[in-house]
Every structure is written in structure tokens, then in C-alpha cells.
Protein backbone atom coordinates (compact mmCIF):
# COMPACT_ATOMS: atom_id res chain seq x y z
CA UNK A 1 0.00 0.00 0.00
CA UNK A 2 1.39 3.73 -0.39
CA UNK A 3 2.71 5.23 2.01
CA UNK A 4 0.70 9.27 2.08
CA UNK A 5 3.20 12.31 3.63
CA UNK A 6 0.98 13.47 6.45
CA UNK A 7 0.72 16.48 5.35
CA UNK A 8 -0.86 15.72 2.13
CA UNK A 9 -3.79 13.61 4.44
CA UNK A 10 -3.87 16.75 6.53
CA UNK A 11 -4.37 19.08 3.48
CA UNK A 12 -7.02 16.44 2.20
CA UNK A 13 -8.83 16.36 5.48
CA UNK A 14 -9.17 20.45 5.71
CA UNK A 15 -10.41 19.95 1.76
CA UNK A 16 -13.35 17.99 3.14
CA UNK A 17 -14.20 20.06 5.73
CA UNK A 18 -14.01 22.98 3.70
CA UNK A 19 -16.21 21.28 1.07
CA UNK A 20 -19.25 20.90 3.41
CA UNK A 21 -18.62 24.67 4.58
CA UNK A 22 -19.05 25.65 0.75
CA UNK A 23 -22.36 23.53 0.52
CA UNK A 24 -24.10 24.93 3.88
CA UNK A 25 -23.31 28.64 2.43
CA UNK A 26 -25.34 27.40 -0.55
CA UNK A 27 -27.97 26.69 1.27
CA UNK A 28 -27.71 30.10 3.22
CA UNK A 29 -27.55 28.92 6.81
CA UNK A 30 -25.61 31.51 8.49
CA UNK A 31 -25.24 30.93 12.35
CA UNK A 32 -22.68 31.71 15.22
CA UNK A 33 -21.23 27.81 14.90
CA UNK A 34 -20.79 27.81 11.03
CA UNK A 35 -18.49 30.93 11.67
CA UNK A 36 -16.76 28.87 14.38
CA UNK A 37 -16.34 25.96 12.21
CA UNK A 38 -15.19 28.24 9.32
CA UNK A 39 -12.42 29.88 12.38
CA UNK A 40 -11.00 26.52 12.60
CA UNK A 41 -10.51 26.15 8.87
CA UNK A 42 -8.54 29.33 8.58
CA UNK A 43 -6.79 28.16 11.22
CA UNK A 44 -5.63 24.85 9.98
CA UNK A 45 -4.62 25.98 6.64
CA UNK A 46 -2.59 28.60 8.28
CA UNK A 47 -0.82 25.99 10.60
CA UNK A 48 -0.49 23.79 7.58
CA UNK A 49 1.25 26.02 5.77
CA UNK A 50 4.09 26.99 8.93
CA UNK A 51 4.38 23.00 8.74
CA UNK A 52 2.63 22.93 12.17
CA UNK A 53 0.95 19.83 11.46
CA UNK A 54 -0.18 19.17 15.51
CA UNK A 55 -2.32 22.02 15.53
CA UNK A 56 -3.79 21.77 12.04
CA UNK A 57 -4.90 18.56 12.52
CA UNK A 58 -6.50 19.58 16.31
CA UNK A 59 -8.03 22.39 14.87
CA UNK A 60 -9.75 21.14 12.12
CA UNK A 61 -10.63 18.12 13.90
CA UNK A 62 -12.89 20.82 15.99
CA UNK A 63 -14.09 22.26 12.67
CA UNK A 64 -15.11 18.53 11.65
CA UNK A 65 -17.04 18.05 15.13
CA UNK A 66 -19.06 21.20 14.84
CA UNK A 67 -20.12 20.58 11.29
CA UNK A 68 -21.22 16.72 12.38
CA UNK A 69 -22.92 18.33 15.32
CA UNK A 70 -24.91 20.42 12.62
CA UNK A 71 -26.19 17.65 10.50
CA UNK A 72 -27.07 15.30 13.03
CA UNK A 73 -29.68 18.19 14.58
CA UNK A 74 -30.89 18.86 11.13
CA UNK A 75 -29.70 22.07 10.96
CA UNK A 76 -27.39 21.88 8.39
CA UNK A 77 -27.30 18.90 5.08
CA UNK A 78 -24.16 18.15 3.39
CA UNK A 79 -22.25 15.13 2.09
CA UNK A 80 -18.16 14.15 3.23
CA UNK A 81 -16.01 13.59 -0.23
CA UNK A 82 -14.32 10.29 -0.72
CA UNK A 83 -10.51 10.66 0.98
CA UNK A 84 -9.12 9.21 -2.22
CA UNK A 85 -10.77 12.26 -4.06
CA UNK A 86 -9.63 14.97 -1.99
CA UNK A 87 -6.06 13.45 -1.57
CA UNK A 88 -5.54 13.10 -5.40
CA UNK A 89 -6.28 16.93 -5.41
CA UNK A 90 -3.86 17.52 -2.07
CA UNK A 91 -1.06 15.91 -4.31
CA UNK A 92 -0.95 18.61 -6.92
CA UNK A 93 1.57 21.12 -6.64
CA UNK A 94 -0.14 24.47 -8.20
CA UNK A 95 2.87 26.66 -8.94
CA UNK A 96 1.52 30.50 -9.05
CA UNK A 97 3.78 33.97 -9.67
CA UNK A 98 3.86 37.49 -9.41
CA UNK A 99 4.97 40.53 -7.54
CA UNK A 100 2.15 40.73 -5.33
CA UNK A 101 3.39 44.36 -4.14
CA UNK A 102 0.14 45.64 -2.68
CA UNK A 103 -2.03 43.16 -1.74
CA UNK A 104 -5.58 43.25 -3.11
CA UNK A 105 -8.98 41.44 -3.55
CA UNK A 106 -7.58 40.45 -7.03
CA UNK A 107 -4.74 38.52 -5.62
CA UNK A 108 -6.66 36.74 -2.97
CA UNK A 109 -8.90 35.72 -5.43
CA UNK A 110 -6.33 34.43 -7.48
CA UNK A 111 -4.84 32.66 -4.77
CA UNK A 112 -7.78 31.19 -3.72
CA UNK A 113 -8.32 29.91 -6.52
CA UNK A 114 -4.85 28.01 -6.96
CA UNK A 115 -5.54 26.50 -3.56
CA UNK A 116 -9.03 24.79 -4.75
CA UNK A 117 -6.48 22.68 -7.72
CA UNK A 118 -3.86 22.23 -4.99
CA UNK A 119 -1.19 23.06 -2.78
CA UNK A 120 -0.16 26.29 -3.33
CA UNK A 121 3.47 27.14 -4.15
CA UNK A 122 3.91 31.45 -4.88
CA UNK A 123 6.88 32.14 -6.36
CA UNK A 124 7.72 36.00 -5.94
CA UNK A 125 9.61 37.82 -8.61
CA UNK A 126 12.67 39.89 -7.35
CA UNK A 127 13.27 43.32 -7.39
CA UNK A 128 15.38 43.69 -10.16
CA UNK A 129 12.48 41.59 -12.74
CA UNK A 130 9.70 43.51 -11.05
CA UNK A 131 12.01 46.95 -12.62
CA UNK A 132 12.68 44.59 -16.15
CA UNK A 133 9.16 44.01 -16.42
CA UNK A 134 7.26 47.14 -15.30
CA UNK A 135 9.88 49.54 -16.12
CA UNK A 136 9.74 51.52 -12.56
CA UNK A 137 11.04 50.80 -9.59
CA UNK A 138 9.57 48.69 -7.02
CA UNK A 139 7.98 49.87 -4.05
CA UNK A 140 7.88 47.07 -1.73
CA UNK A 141 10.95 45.02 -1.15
CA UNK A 142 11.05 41.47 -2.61
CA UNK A 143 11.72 40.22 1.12
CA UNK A 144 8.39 42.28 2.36
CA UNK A 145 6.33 41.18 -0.31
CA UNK A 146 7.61 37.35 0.21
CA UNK A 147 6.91 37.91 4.48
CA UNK A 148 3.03 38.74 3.71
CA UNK A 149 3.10 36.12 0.96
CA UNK A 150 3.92 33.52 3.41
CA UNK A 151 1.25 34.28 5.65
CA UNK A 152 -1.85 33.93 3.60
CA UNK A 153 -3.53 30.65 4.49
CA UNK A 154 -4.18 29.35 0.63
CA UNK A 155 -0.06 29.70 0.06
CA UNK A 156 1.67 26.16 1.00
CA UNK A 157 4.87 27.83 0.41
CA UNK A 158 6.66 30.92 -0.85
CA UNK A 159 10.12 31.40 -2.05
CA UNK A 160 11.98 34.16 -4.24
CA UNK A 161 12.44 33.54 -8.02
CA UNK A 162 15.27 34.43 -10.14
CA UNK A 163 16.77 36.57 -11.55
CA UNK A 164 17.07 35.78 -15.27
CA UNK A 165 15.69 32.27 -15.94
CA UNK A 166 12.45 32.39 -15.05
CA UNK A 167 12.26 28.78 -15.73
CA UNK A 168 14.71 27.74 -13.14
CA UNK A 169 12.51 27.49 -10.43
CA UNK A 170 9.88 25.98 -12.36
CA UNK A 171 12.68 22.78 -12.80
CA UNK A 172 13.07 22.58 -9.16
CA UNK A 173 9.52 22.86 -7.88
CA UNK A 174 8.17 20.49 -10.47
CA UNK A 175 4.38 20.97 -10.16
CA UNK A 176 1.47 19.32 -11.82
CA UNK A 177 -0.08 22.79 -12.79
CA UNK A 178 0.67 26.22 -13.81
CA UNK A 179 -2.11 28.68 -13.02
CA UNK A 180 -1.35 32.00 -14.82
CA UNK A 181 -2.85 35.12 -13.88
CA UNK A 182 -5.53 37.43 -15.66
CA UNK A 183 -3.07 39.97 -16.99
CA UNK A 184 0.44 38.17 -17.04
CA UNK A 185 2.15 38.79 -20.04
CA UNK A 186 2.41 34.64 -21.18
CA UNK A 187 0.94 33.00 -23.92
CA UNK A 188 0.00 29.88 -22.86
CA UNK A 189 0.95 28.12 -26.22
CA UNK A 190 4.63 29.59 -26.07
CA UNK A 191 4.74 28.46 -22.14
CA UNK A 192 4.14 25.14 -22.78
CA UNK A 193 6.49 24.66 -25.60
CA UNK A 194 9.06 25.83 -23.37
CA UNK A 195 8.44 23.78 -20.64
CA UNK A 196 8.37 20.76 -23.53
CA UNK A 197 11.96 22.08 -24.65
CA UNK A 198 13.03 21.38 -20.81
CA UNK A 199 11.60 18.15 -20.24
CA UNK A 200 8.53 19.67 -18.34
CA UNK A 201 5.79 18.77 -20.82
CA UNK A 202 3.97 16.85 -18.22
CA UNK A 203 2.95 20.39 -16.70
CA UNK A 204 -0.78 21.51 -16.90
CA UNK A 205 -1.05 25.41 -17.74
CA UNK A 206 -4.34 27.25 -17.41
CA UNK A 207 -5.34 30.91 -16.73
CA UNK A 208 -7.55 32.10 -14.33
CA UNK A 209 -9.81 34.57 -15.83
CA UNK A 210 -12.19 35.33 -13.10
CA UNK A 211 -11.45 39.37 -12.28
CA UNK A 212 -11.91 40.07 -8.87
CA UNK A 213 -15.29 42.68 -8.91
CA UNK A 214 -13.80 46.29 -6.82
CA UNK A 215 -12.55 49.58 -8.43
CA UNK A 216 -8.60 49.04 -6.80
CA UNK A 217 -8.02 45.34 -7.78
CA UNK A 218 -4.31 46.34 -9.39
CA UNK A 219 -1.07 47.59 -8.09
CA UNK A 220 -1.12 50.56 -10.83
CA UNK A 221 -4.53 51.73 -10.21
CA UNK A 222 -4.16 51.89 -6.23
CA UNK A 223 -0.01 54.01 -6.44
CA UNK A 224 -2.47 56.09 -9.34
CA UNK A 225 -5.37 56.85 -6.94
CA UNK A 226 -2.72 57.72 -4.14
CA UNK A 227 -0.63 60.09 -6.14
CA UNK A 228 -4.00 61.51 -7.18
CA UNK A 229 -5.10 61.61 -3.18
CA UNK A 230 -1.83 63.18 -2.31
CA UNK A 231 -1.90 65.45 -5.69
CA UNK A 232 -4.93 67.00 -4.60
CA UNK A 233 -4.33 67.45 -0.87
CA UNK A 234 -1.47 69.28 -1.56
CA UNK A 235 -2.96 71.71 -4.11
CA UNK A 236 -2.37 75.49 -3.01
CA UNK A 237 -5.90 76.46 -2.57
């Protein structure tokens, strides 16, 4: 039989219970112990990804036990997923990028979004590509941006890029799945015949295309409506 890393069972396990959280919000039961149970969650994904695998498992363990407690009064109706499902799914390796300089409803969404195909790994471009790329000067320092990174529960793990080869870390993370952004500059045709040149044809790559609905959801438009702000306030009158 084979052997499953604990964590992956672990990441499977807060799947499920965050599965039957998704199907009581469709049914619109909103009460003081779904927003316990959906604490918990948070918190296990959050211990997950620091590796604390004691207290992820506790606390959604407590998650699981309210939920239960739920169905069998009748209050709420949902269905556990097979294990074997859900752990398939905690296998995958989802391998997202970007600068992620001011954090914003757009990224979450994004990031959310990675984390429903798998673990998450965010690879954060450094200073000098952010400048390449954008053709300014960064604002936030690749080390800041990587800190808050790190510390959003649907991100498994975050690490620097590099400079140059953009493909290098691709080769040693190895995921199953590439999930582009809505406005990175890749075509997904050219990506994948690169990662064919390097022996990484195996990789999925897909785009997610669902924009995040509120007026700031970019970088550019939130340093615009602050230089505006600060324009303004410091008109002579």
C-alpha cells in the first residue's frame, strides 16, 4: 500500500471540511457555529502552511465536530467527499507567480483559486524583474512582499524567483499545474512549448480569468489613486 506524507492527508482532510462549509453557504444557513467551524478552517490551513501539522490537525478536527454536530440536529445537510478524491487533489503542486506588491482582492482571489487545484506554491519575482518588467522601480521590497506572501492561508509555500531564468525554479519545484494570472504577459501556447523544450511537458497550464469585482483590484490603479489623493491634498488652494 502507499505510504501518504501526512501532510498531504492533513491538506485532504481540511479539503473535506471545507467542502461541506461551501455547501451549507449554498444553502444560506448563516449561524454563530458555522463561523466557528469556518475559524477553525482558517486556522488549519494557516498551521499547515508553517508546517505545524499538531495544531492543524487539532483544529480542524474541531471544525469537523461542529459541522457533524450540525447535521445530526438537522440544521445543516451536506455530504463528506471520498478521501481518495480529496487526496488526489492535495497531491498537486499548483505553482503560481507574481509581484504581489500591494495586496488586493484580485490577488486573494487568485490565490484562492490556486488552492481549490492544490497546494499552493507562490513564487515572488525579485526586485530587479519587477524593474525589467514594469519599467519603474519597485515599491515594496522582494523580502516584504515574500513575508506577507507567506502568511496567507491558501499559500503552502513561498520562495523568491530568479533573476534571469524564469524557468529555473519551475525545474526545481516540479508541479502538476501552472495557473497563470488574468493579466500576465504569457501565452499559454509559447509556455508550454518551453516547458516541452526542458523536459517539463507533463505540466498543466491554465489561466484564471475570473477578475476580482472592486474599483482598486491592481497595483497601478491603487499608487495612481494615491498620487492623485496626495496630488490634490497638496494643491495650493
Amino acid at each position: 500500500m502507499e505510504s501518504i506524507d501526512p501532510i498531504i492527508k492533513i491538506d485532504a482532510y481540511i479539503r473535506n471540511v471545507a467542502n461541506a462549509l461551501d455547501q451549507i453557504d449554498r444553502e444560506g444557513i448563516k449561524n454563530e457555529i458555522v463561523e466557528i467551524a469556518r475559524a477553525y478552517l482558517k486556522d488549519s490551513m494557516y498551521y499547515l502552511s508553517k508546517g505545524d501539522q499538531f495544531n492543524a490537525l487539532a483544529t480542524i478536527a474541531y471544525a469537523e465536530g461542529l459541522l457533524d454536530a450540525l447535521r445530526i440536529l438537522g440544521v445543516a445537510h451536506f455530504n463528506w467527499n471520498k478521501a481518495s478524491d480529496l487526496t488526489r487533489k492535495s497531491k498537486n503542486k499548483v505553482f503560481v507567480a507574481g509581484t504581489f506588491e500591494i495586496i488586493h482582492p484580485g490577488h486573494i482571489a487568485y490565490l484562492r483559486h490556486a488552492w481549490t487545484l492544490g497546494r499552493v506554491i507562490a513564487v515572488i519575482a525579485r526586485d530587479s524583474t519587477v524593474k525589467k518588467i514594469k519599467g519603474r522601480d519597485v515599491i515594496i521590497p522582494e523580502n516584504q512582499r515574500l513575508e506577507v506572501i507567506s502568511n496567507i492561508v491558501y499559500v503552502h509555500k513561498a520562495r523568491l524567483g530568479y533573476e534571469g531564468d524564469l524557468f529555473r525554479v519551475v525545474e526545481e519545484e516540479k508541479p502538476n499545474i501552472i495557473l497563470l494570472g488574468p493579466n500576465q504577459p504569457f501565452n499559454e501556447d509559447s509556455l508550454r512549448e518551453e516547458l516541452r523544450k526542458r523536459g517539463l511537458g507533463n505540466i498543466e497550464v491554465i489561466r484564471f480569468n475570473d477578475y476580482a469585482d472592486c474599483p482598486l483590484c491592481s497595483t497601478t490603479k491603487i499608487l495612481k489613486a494615491i498620487s492623485n489623493r496626495f496630488s490634490q491634498n497638496n494643491s495650493p488652494p
